[in-house]
N, C-alpha and C. Protein backbone atom coordinates (compact mmCIF):
# COMPACT_ATOMS: atom_id res chain seq x y z
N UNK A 1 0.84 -1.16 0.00
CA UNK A 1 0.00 0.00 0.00
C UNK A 1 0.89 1.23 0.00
N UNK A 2 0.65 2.17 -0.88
CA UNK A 2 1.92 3.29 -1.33
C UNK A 2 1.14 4.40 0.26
N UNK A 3 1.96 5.19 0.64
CA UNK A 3 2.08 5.91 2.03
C UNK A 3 2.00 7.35 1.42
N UNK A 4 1.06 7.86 1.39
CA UNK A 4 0.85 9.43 1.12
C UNK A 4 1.38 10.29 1.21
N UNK A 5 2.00 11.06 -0.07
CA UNK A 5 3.28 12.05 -0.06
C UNK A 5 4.78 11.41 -0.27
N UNK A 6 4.58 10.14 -0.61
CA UNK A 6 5.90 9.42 -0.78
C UNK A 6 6.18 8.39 -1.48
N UNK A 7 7.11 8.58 -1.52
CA UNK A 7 7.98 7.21 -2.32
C UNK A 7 7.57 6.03 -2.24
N UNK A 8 7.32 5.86 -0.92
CA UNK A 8 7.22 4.80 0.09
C UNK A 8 6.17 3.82 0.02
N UNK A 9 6.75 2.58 0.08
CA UNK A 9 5.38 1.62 0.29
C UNK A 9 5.39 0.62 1.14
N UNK A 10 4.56 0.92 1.81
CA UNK A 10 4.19 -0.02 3.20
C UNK A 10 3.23 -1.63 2.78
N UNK A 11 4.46 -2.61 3.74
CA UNK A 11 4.10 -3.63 3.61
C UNK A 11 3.89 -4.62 4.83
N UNK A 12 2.62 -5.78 4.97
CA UNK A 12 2.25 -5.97 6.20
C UNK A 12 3.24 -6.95 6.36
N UNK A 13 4.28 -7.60 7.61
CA UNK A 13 5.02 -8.54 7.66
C UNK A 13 4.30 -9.52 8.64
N UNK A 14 3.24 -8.88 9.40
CA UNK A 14 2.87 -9.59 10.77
C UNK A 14 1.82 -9.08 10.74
N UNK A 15 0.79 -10.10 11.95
CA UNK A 15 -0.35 -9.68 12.08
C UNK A 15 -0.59 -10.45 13.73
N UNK A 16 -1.75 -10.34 14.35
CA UNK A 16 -1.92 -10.53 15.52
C UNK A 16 -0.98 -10.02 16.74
N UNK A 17 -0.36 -8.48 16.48
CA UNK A 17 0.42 -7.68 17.46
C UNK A 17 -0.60 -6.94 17.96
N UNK A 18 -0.28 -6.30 19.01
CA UNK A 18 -0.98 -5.43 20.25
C UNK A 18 -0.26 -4.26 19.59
N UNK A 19 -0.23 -3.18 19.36
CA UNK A 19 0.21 -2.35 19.46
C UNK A 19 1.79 -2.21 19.45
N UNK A 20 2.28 -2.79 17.96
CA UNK A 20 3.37 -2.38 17.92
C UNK A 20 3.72 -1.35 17.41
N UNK A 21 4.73 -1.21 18.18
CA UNK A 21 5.65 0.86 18.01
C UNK A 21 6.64 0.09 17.33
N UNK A 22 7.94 -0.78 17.46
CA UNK A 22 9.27 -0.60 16.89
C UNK A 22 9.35 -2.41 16.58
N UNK A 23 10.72 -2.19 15.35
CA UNK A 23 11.13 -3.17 15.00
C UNK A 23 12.22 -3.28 14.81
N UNK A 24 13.48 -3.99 15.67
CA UNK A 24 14.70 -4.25 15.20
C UNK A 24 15.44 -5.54 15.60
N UNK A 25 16.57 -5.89 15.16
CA UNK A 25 17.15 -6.94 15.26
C UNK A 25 18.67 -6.90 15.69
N UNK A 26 19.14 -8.10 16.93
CA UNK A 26 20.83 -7.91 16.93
C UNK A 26 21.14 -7.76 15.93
N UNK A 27 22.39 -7.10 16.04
CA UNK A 27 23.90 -6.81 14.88
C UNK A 27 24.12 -8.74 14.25
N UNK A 28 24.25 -8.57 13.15
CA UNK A 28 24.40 -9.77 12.34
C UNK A 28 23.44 -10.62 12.36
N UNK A 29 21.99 -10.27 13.22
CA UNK A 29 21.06 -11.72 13.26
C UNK A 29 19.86 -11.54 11.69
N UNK A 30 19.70 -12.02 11.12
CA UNK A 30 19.39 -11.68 9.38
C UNK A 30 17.88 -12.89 9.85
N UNK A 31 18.11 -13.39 11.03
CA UNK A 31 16.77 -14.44 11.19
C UNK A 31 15.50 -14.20 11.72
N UNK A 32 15.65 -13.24 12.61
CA UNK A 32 14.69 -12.74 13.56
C UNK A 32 14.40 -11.32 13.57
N UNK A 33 13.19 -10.49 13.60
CA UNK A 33 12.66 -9.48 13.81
C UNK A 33 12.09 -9.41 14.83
N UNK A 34 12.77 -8.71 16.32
CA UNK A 34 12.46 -8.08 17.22
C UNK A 34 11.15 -7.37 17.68
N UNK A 35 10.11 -7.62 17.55
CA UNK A 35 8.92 -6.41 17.48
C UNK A 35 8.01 -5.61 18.95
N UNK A 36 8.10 -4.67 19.52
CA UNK A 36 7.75 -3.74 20.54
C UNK A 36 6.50 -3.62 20.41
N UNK A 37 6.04 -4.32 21.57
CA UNK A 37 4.40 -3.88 21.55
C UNK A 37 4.48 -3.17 22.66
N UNK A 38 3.49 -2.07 22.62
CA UNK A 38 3.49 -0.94 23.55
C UNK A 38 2.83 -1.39 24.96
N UNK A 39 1.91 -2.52 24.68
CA UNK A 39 1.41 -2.97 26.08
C UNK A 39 2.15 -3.76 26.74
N UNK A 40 3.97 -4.36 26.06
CA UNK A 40 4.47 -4.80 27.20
C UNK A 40 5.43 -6.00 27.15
N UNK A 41 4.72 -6.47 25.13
CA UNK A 41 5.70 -7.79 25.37
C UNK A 41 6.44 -7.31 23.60
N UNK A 42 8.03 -8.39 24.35
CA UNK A 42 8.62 -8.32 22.79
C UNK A 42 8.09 -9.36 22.25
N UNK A 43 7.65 -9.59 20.70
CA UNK A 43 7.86 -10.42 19.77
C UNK A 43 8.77 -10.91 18.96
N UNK A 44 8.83 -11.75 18.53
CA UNK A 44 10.24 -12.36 17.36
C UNK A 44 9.34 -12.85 16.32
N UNK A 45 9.60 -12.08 15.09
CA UNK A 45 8.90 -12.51 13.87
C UNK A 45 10.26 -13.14 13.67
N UNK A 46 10.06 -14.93 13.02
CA UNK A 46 11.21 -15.65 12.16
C UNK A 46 10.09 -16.71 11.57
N UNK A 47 10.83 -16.53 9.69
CA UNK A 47 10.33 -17.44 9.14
C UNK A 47 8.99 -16.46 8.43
N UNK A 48 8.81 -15.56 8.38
CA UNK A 48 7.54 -14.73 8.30
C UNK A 48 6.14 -15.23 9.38
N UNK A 49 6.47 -15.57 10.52
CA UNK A 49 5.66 -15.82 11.26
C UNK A 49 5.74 -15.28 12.49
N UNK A 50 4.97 -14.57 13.55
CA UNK A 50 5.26 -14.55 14.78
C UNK A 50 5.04 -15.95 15.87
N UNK A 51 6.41 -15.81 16.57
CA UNK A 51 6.28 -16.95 17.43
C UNK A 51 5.07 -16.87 18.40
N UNK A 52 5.06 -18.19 19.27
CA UNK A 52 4.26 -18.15 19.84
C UNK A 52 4.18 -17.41 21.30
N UNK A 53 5.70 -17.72 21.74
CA UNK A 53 6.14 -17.53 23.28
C UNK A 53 6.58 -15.69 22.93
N UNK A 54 6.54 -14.93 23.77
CA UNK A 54 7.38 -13.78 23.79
C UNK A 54 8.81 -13.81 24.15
N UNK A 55 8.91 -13.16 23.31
CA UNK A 55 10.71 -13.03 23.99
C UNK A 55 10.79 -12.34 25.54
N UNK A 56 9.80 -11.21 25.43
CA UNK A 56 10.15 -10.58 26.66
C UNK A 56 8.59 -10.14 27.21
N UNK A 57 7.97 -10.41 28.26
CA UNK A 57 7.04 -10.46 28.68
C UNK A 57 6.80 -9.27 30.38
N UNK A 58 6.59 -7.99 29.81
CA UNK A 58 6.48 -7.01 30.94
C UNK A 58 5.21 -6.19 31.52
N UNK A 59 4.29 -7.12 30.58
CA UNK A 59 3.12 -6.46 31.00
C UNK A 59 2.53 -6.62 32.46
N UNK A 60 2.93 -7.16 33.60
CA UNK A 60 2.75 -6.90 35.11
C UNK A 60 3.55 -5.51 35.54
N UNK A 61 3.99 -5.26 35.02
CA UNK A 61 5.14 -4.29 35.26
C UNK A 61 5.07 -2.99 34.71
N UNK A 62 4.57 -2.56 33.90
CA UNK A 62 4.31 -1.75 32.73
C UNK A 62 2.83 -0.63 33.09
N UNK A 63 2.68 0.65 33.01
CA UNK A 63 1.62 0.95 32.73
C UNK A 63 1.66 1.64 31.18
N UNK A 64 0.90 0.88 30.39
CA UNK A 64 0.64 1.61 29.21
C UNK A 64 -1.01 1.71 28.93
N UNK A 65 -0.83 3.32 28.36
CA UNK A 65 -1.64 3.47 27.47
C UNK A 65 -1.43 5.13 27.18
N UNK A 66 -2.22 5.61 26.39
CA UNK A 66 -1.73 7.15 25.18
C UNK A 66 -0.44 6.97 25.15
N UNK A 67 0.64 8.00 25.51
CA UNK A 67 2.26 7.73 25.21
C UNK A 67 3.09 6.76 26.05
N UNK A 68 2.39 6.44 26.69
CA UNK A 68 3.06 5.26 27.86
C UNK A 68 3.32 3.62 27.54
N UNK A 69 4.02 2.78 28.32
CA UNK A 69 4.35 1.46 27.81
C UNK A 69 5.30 0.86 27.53
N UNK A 70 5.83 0.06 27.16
CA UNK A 70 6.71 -0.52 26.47
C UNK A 70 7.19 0.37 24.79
N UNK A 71 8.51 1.13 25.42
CA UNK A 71 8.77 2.13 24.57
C UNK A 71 9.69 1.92 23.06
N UNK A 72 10.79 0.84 24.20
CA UNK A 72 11.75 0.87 23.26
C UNK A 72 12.58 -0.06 23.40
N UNK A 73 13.62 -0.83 22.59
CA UNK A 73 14.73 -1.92 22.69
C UNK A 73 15.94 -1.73 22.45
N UNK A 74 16.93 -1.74 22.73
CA UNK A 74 18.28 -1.85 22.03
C UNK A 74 19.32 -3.15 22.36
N UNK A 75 20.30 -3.37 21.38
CA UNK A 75 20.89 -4.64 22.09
C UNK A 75 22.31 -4.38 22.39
N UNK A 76 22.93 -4.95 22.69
CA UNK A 76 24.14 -4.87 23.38
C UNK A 76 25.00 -5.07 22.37
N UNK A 77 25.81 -3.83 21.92
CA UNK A 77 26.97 -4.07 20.17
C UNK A 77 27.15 -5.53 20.83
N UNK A 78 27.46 -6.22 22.11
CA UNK A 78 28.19 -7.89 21.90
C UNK A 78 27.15 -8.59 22.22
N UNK A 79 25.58 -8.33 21.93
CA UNK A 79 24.66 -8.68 22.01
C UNK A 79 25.35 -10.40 21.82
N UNK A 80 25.70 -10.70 20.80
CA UNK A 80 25.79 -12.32 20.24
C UNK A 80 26.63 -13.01 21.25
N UNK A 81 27.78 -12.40 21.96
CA UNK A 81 28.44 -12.61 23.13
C UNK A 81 28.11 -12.54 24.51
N UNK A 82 27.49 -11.59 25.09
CA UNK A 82 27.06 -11.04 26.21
C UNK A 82 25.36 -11.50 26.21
N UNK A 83 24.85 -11.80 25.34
CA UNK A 83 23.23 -11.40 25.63
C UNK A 83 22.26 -10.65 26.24
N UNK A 84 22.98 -9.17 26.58
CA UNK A 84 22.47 -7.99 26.90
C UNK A 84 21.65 -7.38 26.15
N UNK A 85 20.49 -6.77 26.65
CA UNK A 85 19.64 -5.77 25.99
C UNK A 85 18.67 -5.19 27.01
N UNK A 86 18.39 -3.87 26.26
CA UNK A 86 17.85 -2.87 26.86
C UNK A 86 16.58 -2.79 26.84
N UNK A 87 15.59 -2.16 27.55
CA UNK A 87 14.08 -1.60 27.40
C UNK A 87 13.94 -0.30 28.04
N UNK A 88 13.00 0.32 27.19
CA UNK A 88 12.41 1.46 27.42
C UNK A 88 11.22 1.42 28.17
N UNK A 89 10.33 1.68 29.36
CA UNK A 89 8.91 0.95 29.46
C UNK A 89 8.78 2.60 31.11
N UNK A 90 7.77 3.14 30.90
CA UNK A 90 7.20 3.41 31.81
C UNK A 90 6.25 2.74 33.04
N UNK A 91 6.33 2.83 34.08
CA UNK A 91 5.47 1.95 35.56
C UNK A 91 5.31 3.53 36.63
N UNK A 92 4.61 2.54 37.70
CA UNK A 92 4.85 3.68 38.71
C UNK A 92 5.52 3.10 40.30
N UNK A 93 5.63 4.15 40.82
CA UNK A 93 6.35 3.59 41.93
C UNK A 93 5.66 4.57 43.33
N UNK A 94 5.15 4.42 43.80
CA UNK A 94 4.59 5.08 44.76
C UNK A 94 3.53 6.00 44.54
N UNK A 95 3.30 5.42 43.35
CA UNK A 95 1.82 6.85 42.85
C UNK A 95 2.63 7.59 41.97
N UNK A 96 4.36 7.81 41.37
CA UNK A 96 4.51 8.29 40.68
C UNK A 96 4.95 7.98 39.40
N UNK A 97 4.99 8.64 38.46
CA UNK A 97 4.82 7.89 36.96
C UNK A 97 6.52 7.66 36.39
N UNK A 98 7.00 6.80 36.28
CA UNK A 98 8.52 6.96 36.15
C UNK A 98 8.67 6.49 34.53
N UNK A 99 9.92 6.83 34.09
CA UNK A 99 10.57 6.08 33.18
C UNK A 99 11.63 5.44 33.01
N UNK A 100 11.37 4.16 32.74
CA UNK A 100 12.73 2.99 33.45
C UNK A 100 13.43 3.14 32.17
N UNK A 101 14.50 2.92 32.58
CA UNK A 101 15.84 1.70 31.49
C UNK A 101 16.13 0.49 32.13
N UNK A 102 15.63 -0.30 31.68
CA UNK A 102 16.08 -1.35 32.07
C UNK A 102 17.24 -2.20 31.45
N UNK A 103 18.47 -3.20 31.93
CA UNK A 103 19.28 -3.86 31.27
C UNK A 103 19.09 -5.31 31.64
N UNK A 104 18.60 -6.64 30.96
CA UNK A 104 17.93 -7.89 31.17
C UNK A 104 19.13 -8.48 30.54
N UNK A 105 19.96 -9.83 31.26
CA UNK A 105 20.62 -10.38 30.58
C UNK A 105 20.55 -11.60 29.88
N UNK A 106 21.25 -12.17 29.36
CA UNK A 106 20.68 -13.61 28.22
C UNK A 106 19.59 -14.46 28.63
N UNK A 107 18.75 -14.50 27.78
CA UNK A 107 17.45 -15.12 28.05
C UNK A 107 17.77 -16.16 28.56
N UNK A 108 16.94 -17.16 29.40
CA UNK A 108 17.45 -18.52 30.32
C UNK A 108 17.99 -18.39 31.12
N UNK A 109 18.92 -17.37 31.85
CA UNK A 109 19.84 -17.19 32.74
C UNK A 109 18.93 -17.02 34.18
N UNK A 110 20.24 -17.39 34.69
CA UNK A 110 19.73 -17.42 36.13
C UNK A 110 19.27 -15.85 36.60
N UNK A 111 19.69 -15.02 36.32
CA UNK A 111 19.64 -13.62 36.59
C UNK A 111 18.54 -12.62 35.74
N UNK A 112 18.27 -13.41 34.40
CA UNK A 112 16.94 -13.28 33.54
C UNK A 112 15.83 -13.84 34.19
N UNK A 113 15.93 -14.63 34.85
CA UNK A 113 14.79 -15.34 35.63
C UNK A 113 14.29 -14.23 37.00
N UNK A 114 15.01 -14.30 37.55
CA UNK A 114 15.20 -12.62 39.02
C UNK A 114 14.24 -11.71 38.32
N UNK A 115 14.75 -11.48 37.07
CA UNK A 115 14.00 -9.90 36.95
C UNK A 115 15.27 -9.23 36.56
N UNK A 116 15.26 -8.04 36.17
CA UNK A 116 16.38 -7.16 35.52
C UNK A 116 17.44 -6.19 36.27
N UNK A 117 18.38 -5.96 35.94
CA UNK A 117 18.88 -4.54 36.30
C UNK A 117 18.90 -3.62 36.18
N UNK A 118 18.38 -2.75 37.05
CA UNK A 118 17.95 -1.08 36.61
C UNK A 118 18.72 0.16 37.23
């Protein structure tokens, strides 16, 4: 579908997301698409399909809705080494409205299991 005022043409890759804002992938991974849903969980499109399980699951944690939520991702340049990555996600903490960074390390880990470092 061509995008109004542009060059540009938008194409659907996925379907059955909540409200996704962003899409990206580790440095060198050509398999998986990363996808940010604003209410809280990551997705991994591979294969042109979304999986079933989330990669990252924060919706207890999270208040979203208008600009709020699950904001944003980044991975760690030694993402493939380290298995570090980042989130963007607003919550509250005493009645007040904060905005976290969070740093979660390699999925499965004993310390991914805990909960994150902030």
């Amino acid at each position: 579908m061509p995008v109004s005022g542009t060059n540009i043409t938008a194409v659907r890759v996925a379907s059955g997301l909540s409200q996704p804002l962003h899409a990206t992938s580790p440095r060198d991974d050509f398999d998986r698409l990363f996808i940010v849903e604003q209410v809280g969980r990551i997705r991994i499109l591979k294969n042109g399909g979304v999986l079933p399980t989330p990669f990252l699951d924060l919706r207890g944690r999270i208040v979203a809705d208008g600009e709020r939520g699950l904001l944003g991702l980044a991975f760690h340049p030694n993402y493939a080494s380290n298995g570090e990555f980042f989130v963007d996600y607003t919550t509250t903490r005493g009645g007040t409205l904060l905005s976290v960074i969070s740093r979660f390390p390699r999925v499965g880990s004993r310390s991914r299991r805990r909960g994150s470092r902030q």
